[in-house]
N, C-alpha and C. Protein backbone atom coordinates (compact mmCIF):
# COMPACT_ATOMS: atom_id res chain seq x y z
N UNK A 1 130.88 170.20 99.87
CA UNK A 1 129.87 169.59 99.06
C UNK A 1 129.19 168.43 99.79
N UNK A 2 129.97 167.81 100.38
CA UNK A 2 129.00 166.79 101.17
C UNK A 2 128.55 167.12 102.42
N UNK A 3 129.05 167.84 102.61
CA UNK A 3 128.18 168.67 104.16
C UNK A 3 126.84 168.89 103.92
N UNK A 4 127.01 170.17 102.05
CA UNK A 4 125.69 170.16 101.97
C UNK A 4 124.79 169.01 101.02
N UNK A 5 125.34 168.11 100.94
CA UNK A 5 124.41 167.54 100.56
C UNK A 5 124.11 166.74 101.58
N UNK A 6 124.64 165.75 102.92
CA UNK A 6 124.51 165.24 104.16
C UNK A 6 123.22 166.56 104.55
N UNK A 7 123.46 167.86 104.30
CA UNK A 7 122.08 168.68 105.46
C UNK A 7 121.53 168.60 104.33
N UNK A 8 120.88 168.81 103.06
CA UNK A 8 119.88 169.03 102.12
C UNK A 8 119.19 167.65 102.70
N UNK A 9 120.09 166.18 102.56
CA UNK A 9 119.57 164.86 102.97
C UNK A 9 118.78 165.11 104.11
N UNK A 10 119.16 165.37 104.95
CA UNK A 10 118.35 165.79 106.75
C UNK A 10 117.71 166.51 106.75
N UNK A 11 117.74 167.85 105.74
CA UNK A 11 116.22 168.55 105.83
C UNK A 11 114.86 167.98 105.37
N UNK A 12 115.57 167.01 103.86
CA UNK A 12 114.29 166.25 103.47
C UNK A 12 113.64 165.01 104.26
N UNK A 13 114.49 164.55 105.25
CA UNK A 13 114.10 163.25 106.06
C UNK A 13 112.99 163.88 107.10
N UNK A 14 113.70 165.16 107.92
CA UNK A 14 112.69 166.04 108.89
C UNK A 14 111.70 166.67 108.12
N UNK A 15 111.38 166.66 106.59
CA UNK A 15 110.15 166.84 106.23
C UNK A 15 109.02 166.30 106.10
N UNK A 16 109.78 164.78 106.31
CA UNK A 16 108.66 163.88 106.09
C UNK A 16 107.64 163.42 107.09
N UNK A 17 106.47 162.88 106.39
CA UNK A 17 104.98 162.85 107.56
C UNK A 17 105.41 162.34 108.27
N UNK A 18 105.04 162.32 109.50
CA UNK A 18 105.02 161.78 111.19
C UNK A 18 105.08 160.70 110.52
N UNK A 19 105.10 159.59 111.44
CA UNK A 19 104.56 158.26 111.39
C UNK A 19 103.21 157.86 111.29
N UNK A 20 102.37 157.34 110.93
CA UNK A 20 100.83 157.24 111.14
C UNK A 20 100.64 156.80 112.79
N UNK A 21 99.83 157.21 113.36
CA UNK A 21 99.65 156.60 115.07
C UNK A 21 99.07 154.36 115.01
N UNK A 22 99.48 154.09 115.85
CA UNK A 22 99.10 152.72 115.83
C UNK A 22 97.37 153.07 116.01
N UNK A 23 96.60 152.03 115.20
CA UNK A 23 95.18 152.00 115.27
C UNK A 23 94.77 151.42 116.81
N UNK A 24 93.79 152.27 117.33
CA UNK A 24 93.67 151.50 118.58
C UNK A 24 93.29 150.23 118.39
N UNK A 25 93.18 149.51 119.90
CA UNK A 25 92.92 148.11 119.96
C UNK A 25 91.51 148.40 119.76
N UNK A 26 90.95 147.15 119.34
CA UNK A 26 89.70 146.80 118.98
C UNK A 26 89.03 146.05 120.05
N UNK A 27 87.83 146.62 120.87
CA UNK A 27 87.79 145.75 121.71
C UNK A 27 86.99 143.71 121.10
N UNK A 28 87.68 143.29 122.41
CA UNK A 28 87.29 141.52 121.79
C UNK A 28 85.77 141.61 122.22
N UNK A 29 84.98 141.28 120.40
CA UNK A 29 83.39 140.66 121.21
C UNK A 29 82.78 139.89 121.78
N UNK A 30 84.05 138.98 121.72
CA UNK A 30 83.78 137.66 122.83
C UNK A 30 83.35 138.60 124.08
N UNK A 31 84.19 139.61 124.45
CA UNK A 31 83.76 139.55 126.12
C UNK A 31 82.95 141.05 126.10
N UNK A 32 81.91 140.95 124.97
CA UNK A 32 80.46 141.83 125.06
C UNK A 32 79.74 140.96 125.68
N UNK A 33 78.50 141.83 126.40
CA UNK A 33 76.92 141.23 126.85
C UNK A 33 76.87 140.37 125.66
N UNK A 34 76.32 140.98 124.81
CA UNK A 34 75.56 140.13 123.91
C UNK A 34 76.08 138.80 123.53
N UNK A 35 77.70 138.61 123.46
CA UNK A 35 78.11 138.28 123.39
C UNK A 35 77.73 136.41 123.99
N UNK A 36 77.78 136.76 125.47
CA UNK A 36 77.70 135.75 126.59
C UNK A 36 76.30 135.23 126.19
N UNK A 37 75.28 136.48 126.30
CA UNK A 37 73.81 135.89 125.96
C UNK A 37 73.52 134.77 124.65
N UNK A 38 74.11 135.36 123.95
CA UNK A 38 74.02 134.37 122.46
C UNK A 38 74.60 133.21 123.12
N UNK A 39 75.07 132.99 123.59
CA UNK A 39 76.52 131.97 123.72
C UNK A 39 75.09 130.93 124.55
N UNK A 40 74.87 131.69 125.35
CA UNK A 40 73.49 130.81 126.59
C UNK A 40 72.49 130.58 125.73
N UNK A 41 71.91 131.41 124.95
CA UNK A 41 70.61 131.18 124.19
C UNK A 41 70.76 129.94 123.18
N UNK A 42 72.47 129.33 122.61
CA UNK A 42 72.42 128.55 121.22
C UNK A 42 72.63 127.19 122.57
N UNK A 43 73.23 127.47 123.59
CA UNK A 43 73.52 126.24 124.47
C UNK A 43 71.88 125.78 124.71
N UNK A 44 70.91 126.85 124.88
CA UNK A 44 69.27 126.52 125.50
C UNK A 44 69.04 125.92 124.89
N UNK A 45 69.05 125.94 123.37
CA UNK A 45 68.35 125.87 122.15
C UNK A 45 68.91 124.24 121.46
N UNK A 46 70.45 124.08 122.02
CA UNK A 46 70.90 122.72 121.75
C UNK A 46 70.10 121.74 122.58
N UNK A 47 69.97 122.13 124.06
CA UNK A 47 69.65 120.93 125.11
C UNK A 47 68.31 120.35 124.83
N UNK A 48 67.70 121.91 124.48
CA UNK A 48 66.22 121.65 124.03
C UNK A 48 65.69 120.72 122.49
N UNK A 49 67.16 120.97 121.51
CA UNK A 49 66.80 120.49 120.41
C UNK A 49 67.10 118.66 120.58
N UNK A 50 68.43 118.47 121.66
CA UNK A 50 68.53 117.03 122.26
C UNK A 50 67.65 116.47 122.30
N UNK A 51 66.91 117.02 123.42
CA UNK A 51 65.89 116.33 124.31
C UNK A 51 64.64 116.39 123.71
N UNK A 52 64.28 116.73 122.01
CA UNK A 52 62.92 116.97 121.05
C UNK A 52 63.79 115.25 120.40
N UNK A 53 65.16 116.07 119.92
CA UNK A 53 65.49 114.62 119.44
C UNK A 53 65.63 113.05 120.21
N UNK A 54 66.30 113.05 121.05
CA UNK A 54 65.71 111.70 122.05
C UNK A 54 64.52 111.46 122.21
N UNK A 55 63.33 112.20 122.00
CA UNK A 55 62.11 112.05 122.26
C UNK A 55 61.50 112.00 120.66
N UNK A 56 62.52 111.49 119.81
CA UNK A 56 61.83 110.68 118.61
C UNK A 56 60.86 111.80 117.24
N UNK A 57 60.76 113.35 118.21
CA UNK A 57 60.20 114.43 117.39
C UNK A 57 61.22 115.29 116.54
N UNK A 58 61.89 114.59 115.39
CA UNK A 58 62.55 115.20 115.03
C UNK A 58 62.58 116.19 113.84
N UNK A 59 61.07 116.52 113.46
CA UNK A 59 60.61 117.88 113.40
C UNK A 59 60.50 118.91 113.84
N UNK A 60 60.52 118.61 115.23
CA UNK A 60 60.62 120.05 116.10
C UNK A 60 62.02 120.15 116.51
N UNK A 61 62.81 119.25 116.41
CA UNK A 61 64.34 119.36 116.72
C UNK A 61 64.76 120.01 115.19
N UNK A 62 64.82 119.68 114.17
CA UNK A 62 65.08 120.01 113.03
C UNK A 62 64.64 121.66 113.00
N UNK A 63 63.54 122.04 113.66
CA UNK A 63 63.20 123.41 113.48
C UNK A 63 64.16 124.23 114.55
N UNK A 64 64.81 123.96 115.83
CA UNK A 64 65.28 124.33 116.33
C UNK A 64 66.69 124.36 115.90
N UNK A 65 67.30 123.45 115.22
CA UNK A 65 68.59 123.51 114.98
C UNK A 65 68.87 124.85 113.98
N UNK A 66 67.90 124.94 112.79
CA UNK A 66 67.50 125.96 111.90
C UNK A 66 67.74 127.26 112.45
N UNK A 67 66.89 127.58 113.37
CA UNK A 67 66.98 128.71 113.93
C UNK A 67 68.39 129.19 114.81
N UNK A 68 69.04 127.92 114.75
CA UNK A 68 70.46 128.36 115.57
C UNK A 68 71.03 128.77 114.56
N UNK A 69 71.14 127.95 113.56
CA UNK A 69 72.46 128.47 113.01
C UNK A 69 72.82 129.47 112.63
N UNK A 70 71.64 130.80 112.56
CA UNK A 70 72.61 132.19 112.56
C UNK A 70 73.26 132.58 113.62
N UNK A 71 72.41 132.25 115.02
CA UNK A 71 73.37 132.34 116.38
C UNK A 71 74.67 131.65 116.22
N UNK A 72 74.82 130.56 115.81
CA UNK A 72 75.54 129.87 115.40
C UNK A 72 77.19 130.52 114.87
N UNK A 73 76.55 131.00 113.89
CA UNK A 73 77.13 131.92 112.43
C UNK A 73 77.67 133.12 113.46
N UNK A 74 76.68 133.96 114.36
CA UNK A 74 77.90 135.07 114.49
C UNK A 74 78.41 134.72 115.62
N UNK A 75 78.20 133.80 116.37
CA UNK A 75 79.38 133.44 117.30
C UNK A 75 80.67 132.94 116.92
N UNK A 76 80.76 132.44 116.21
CA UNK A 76 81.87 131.87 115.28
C UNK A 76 82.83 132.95 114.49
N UNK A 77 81.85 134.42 114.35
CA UNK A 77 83.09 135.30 113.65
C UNK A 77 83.60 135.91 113.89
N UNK A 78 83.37 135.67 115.15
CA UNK A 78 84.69 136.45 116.28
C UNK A 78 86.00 135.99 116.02
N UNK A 79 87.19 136.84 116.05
CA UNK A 79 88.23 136.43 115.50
C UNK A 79 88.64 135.21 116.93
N UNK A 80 88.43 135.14 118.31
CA UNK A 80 88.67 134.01 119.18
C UNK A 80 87.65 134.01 119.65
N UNK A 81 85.99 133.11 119.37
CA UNK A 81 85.24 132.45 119.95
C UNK A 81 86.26 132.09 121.49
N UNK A 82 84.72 131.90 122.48
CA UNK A 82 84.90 131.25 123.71
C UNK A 82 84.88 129.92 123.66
N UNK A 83 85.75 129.58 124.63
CA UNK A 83 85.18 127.61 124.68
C UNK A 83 83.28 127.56 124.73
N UNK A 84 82.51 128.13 125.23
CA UNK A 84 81.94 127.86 125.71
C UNK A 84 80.80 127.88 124.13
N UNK A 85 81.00 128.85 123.60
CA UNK A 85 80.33 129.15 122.54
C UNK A 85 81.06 128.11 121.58
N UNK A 86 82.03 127.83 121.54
CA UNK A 86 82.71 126.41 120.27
C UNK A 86 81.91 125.32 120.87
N UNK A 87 82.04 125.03 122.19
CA UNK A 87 80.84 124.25 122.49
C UNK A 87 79.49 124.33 122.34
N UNK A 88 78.48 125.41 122.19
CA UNK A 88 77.42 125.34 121.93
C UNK A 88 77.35 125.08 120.36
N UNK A 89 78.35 125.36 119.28
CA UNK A 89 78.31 125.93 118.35
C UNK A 89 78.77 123.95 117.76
N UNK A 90 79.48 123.56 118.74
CA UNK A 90 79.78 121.71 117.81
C UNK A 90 78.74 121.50 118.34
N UNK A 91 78.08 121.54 119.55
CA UNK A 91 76.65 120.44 119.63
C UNK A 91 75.85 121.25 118.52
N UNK A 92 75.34 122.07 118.06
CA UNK A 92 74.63 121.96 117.16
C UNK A 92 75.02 121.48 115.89
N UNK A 93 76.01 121.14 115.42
CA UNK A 93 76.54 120.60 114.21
C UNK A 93 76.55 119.06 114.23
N UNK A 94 76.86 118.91 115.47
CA UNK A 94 76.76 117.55 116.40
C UNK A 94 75.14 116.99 116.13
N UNK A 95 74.54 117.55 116.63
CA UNK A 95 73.23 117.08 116.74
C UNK A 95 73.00 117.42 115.24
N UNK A 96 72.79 117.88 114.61
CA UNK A 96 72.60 118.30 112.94
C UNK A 96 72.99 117.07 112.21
N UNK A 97 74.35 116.75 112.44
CA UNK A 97 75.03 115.87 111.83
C UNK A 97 74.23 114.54 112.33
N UNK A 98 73.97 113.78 113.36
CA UNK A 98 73.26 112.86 113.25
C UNK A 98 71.74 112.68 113.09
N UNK A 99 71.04 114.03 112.53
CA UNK A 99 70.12 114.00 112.46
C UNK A 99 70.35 113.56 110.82
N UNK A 100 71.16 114.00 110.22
CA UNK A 100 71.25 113.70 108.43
C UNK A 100 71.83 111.89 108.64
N UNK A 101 72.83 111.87 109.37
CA UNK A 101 73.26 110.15 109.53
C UNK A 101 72.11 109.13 109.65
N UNK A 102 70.88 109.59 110.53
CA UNK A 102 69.74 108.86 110.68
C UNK A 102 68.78 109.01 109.69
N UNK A 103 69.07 109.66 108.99
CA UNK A 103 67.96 110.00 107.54
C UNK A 103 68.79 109.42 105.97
N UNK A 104 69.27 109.23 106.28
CA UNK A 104 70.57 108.42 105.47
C UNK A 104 71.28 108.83 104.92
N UNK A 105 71.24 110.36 105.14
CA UNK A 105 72.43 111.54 104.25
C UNK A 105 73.83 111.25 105.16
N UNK A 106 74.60 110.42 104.67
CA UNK A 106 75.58 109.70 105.22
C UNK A 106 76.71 110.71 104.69
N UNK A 107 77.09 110.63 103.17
CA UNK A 107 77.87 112.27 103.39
C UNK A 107 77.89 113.67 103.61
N UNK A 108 76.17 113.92 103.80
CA UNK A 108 75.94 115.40 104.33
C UNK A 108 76.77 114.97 105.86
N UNK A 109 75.86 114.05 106.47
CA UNK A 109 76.18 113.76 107.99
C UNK A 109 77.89 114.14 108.22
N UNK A 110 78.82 113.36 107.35
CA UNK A 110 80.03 113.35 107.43
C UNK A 110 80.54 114.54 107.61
N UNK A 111 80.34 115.48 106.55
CA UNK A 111 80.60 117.10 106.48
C UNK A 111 80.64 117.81 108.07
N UNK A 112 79.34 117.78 108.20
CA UNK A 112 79.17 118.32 110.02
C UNK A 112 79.95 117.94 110.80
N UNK A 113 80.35 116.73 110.69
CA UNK A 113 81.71 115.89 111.85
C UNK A 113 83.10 116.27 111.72
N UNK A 114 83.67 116.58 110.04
CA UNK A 114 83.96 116.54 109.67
C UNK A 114 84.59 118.46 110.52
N UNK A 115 83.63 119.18 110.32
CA UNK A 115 83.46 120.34 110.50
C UNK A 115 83.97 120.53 112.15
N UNK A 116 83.47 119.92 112.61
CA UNK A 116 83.49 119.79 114.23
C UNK A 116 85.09 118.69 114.09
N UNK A 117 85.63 118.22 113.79
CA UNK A 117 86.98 117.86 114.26
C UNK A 117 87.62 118.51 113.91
N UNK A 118 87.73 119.42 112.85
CA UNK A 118 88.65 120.36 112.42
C UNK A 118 88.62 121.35 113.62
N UNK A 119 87.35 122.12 114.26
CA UNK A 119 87.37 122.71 114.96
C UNK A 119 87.75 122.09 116.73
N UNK A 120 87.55 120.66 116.74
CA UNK A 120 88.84 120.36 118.09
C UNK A 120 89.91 120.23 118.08
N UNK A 121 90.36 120.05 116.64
CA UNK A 121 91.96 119.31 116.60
C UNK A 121 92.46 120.79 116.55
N UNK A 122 92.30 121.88 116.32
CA UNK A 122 92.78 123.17 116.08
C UNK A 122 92.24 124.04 117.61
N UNK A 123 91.97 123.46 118.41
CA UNK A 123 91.63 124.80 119.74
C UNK A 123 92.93 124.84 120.23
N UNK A 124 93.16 125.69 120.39
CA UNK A 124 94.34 126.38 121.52
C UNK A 124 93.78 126.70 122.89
N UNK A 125 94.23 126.58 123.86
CA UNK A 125 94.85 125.38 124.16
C UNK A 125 94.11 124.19 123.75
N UNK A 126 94.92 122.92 123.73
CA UNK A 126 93.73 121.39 123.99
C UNK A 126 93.03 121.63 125.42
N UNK A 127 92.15 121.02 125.68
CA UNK A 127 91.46 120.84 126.84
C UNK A 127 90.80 119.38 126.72
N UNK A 128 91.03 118.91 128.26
CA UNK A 128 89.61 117.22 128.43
C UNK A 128 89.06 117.97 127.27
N UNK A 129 87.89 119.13 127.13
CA UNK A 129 86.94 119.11 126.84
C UNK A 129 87.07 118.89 125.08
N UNK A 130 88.28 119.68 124.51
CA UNK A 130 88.64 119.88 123.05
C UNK A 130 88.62 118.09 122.67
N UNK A 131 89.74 117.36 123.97
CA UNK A 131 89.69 116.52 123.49
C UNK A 131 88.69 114.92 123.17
N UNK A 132 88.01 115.71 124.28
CA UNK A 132 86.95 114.67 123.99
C UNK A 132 85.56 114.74 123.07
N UNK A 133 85.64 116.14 122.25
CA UNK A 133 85.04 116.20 121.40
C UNK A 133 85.59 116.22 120.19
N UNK A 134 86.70 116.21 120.18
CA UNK A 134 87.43 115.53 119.13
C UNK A 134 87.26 114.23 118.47
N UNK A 135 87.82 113.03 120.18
CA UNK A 135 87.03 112.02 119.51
C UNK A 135 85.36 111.54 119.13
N UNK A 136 84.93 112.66 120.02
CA UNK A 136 83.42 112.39 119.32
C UNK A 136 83.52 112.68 118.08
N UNK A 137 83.57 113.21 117.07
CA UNK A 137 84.14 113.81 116.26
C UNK A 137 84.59 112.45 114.81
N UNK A 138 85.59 112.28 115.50
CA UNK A 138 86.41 111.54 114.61
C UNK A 138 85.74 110.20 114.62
N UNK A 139 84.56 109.47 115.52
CA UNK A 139 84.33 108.47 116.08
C UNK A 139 82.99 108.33 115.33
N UNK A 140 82.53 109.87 115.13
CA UNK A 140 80.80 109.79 114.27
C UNK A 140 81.61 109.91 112.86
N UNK A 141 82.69 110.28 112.59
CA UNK A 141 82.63 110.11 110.90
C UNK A 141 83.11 108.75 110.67
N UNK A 142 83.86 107.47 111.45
CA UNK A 142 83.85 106.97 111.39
C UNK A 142 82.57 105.74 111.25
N UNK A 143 82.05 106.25 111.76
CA UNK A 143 80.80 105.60 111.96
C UNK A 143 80.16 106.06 110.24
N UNK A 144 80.12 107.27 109.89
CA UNK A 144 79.84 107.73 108.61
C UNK A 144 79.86 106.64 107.23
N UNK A 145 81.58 106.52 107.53
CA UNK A 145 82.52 105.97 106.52
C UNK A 145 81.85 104.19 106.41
N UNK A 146 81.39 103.70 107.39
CA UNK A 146 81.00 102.26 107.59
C UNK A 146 79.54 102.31 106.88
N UNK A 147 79.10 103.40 106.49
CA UNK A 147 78.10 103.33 105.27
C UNK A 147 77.98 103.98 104.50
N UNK A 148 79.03 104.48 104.06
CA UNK A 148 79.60 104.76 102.76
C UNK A 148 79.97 103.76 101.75
């Protein structure tokens, strides 16, 4: 009796479905073309929106920041952004953010900084670079908080 019930057990185990196959890997879009290009086009688009803003036109910087932020947006939804793109992607929040600090939106401004230290204090690895935009970071909401 337990023989056959030990083989009835083993015939029903060898009936059952395969295993499902592992899903292939997904390739990373960080390291697509398009990928890199976006990454260069939101960095163009920061230096250019800088240098409208140092030059006191901050209408035409304001229009440029606008237009990033969907570049912005899908660089960011990559499940691991590049350094290079987290960097293009805080200077525009960067520059955003003190464009509202100088207009006197002191807690919009905060938000953006706010936004951008969360995203240095959390890079894997740290880097000089994580960390020194960190304290930029922590140094403009401070600055925030003193006119609040």
């Amino acid at each position: 009796m337990r023989f056959a019930l030990l083989g009835l057990l083993a015939a029903l185990i060898a009936c059952a479905p395969a295993p499902r196959p592992a899903d292939p890997a997904k390739p990373d879009p960080s390291s697509e073309a398009w990928y890199g290009e976006t990454t260069e086009q939101l960095a163009a688009m920061d230096r250019e929106a800088e240098r409208l803003f140092d030059r006191r036109e901050f209408d035409s910087a304001a229009a440029i920041v606008t237009q990033g932020q969907p570049l912005q947006s899908r660089l960011l939804a990559v499940p691991r952004p590049t350094l290079e793109a987290m960097q293009a992607a805080s200077d525009l929040d960067d520059l955003y953010g003190r464009m509202l600090l100088r207009n006197g939106r002191y807690g919009w401004a905060r938000s953006f900084f706010q936004k951008n230290a969360a995203r240095w204090k959390n890079w894997k690895p740290q880097t000089p670079v994580s960390a020194r935009e960190l304290q930029k970071a922590l140094s403009a909401i401070a600055d925030c908080d003193r006119h609040l």
